[in-house]
Protein backbone atom coordinates (compact mmCIF):
# COMPACT_ATOMS: atom_id res chain seq x y z
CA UNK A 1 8.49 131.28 97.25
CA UNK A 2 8.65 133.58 100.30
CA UNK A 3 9.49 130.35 102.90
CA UNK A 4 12.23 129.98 100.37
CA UNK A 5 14.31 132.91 100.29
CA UNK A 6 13.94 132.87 104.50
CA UNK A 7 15.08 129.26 104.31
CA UNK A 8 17.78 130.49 102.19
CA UNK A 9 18.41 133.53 104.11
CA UNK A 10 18.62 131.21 107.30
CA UNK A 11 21.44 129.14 105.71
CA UNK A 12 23.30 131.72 104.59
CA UNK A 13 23.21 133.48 107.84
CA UNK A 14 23.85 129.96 109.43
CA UNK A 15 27.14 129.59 107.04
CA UNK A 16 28.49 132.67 108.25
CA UNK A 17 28.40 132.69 112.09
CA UNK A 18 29.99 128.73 111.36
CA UNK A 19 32.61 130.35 109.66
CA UNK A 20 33.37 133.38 111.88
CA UNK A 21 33.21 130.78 114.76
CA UNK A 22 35.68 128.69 112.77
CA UNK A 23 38.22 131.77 112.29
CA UNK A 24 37.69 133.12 115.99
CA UNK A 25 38.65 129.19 117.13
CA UNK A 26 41.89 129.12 114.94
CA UNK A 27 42.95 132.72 115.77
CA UNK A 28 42.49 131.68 119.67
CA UNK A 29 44.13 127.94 119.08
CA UNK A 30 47.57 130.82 117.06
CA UNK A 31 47.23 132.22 120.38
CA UNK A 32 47.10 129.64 122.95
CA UNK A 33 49.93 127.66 121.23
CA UNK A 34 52.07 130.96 121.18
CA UNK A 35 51.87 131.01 124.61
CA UNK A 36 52.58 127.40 125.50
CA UNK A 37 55.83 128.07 123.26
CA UNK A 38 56.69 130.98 125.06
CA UNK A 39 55.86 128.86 128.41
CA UNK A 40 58.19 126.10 127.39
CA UNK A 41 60.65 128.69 126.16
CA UNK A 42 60.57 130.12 130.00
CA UNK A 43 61.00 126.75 131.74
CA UNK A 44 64.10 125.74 130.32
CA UNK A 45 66.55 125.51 132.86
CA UNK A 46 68.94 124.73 130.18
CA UNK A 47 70.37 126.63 126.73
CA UNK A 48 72.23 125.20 124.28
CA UNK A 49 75.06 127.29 122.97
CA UNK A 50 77.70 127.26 120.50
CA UNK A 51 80.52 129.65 120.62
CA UNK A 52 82.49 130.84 116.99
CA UNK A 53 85.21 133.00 116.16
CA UNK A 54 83.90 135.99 114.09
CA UNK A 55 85.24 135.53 110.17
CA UNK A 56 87.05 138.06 110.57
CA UNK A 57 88.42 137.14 114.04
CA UNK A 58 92.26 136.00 112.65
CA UNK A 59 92.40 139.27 110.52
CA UNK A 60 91.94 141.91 112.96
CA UNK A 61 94.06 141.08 115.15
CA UNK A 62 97.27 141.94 113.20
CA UNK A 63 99.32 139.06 113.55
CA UNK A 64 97.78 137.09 117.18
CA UNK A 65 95.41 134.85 116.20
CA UNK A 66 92.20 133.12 118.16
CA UNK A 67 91.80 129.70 117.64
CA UNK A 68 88.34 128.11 117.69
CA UNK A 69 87.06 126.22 120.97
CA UNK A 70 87.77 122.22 119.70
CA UNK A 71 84.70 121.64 121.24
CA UNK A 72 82.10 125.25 120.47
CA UNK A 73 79.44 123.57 121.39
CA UNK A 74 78.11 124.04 125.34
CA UNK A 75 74.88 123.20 127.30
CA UNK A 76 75.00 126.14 130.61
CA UNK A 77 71.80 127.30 132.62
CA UNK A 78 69.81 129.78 131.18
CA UNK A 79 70.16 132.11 134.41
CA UNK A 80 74.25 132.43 132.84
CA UNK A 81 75.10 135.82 131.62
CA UNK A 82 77.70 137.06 128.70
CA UNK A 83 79.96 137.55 131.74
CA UNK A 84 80.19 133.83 132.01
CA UNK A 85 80.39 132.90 128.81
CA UNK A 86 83.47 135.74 128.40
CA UNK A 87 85.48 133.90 131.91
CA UNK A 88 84.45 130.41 129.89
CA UNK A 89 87.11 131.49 127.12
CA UNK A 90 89.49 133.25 128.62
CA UNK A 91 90.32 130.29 130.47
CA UNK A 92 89.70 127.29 127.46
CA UNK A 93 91.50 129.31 125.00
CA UNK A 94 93.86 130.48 127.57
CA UNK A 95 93.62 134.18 126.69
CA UNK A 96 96.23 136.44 129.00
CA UNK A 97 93.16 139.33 128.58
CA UNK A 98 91.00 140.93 130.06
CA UNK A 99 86.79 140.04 129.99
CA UNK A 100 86.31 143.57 128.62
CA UNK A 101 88.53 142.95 125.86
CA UNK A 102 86.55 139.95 124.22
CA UNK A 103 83.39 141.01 122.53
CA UNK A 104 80.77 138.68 122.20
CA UNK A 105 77.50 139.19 119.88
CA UNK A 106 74.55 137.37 118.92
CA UNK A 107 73.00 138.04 115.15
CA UNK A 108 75.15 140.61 114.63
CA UNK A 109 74.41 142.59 117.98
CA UNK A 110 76.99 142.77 120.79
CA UNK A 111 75.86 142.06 123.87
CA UNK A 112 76.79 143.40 126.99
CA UNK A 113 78.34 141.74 130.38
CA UNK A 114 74.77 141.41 132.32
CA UNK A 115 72.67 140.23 129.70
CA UNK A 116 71.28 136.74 130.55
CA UNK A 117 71.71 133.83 128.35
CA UNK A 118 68.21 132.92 128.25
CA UNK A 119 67.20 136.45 127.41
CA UNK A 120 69.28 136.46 124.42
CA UNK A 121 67.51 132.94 123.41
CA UNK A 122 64.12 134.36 123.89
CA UNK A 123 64.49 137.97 122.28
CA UNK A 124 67.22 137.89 120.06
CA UNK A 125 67.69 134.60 118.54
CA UNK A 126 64.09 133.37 119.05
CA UNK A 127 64.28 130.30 116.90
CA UNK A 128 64.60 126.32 118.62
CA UNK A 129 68.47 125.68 118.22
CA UNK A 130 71.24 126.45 120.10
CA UNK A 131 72.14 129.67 119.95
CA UNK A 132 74.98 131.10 118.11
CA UNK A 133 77.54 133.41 119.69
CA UNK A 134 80.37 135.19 117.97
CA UNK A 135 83.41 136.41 119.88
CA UNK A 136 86.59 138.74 118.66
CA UNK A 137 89.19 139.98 121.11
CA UNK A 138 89.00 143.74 120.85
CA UNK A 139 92.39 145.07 118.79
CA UNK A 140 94.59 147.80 121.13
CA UNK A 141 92.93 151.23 120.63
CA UNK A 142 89.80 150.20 119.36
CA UNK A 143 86.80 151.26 120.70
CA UNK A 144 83.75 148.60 121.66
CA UNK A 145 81.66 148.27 118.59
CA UNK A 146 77.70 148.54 118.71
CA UNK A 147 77.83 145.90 116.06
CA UNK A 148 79.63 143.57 114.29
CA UNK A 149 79.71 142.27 110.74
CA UNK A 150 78.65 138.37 109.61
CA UNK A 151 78.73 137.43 106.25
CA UNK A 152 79.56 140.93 104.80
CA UNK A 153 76.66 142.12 106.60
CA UNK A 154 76.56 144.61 109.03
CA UNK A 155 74.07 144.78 111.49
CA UNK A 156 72.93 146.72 114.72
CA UNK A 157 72.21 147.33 118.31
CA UNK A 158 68.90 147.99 118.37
């Protein structure tokens, strides 16, 4: 009875270091495909954008309206910043403004002149489709929001 219960105690044992190698081989296979997302992620030279009037866009600006881009959707190098994207509709939509009066935000969060496009794919929008951008002209005497509101939701800059 005694060879037994070792024989038993040996299998158990044996079950358990096969399952915690199991788990310790999954949780390393999470991390190593984590990384070769985040890899790919980096080595776009590419980003696929599209470009939308806020909602709201028509209604705030008392009476001038901003028409949509007939074509929103763009392909530009990941190394192009908000600044670029700003000049890009000034001259399609053939805005007589200035780039500091168009505000352009990305989940809710406006983003400022230097940030990079493929920075705002990584850390904001983090999900694999182009990314959305929402741009407003900024009304006379209003001051530069730290959000804006999508869908009746208002959300920050973190």
């Amino acid at each position: 009875m005694d060879m037994h219960r070792k024989e038993r105690h040996f299998q158990l044992r044996g079950q358990l270091l096969e399952a915690r190698i199991k788990r310790s081989l999954m949780h390393a296979q999470a991390a190593a495909l984590e990384q070769l997302d985040s890899l790919k992620i980096e080595s776009e030279t590419t980003v696929d954008v599209i470009l939308c009037p806020t909602e709201d866009c028509n209604r705030l600006q008392q009476g001038t309206s901003v028409c949509p881009l007939q074509n929103p959707n763009l392909t530009t190098s990941n190394q192009a910043t908000i600044q670029h994207l700003k000049k890009f509709l000034i001259d399609r939509l053939r805005l007589k403004c200035m780039k500091n009066e168009i505000i352009i935000a990305c989940r809710g969060i406006v983003l400022n002149d230097s940030h990079l496009i493929w920075s705002v794919r990584h850390h904001i929008w983090k999900i694999p489709r182009p990314v959305v951008f929402r741009y407003r002209l900024l009304c006379r005497g209003e001051e530069r929001p730290c959000s804006m509101t999508q869908s009746g939701e208002t959300l920050r800059n973190p």
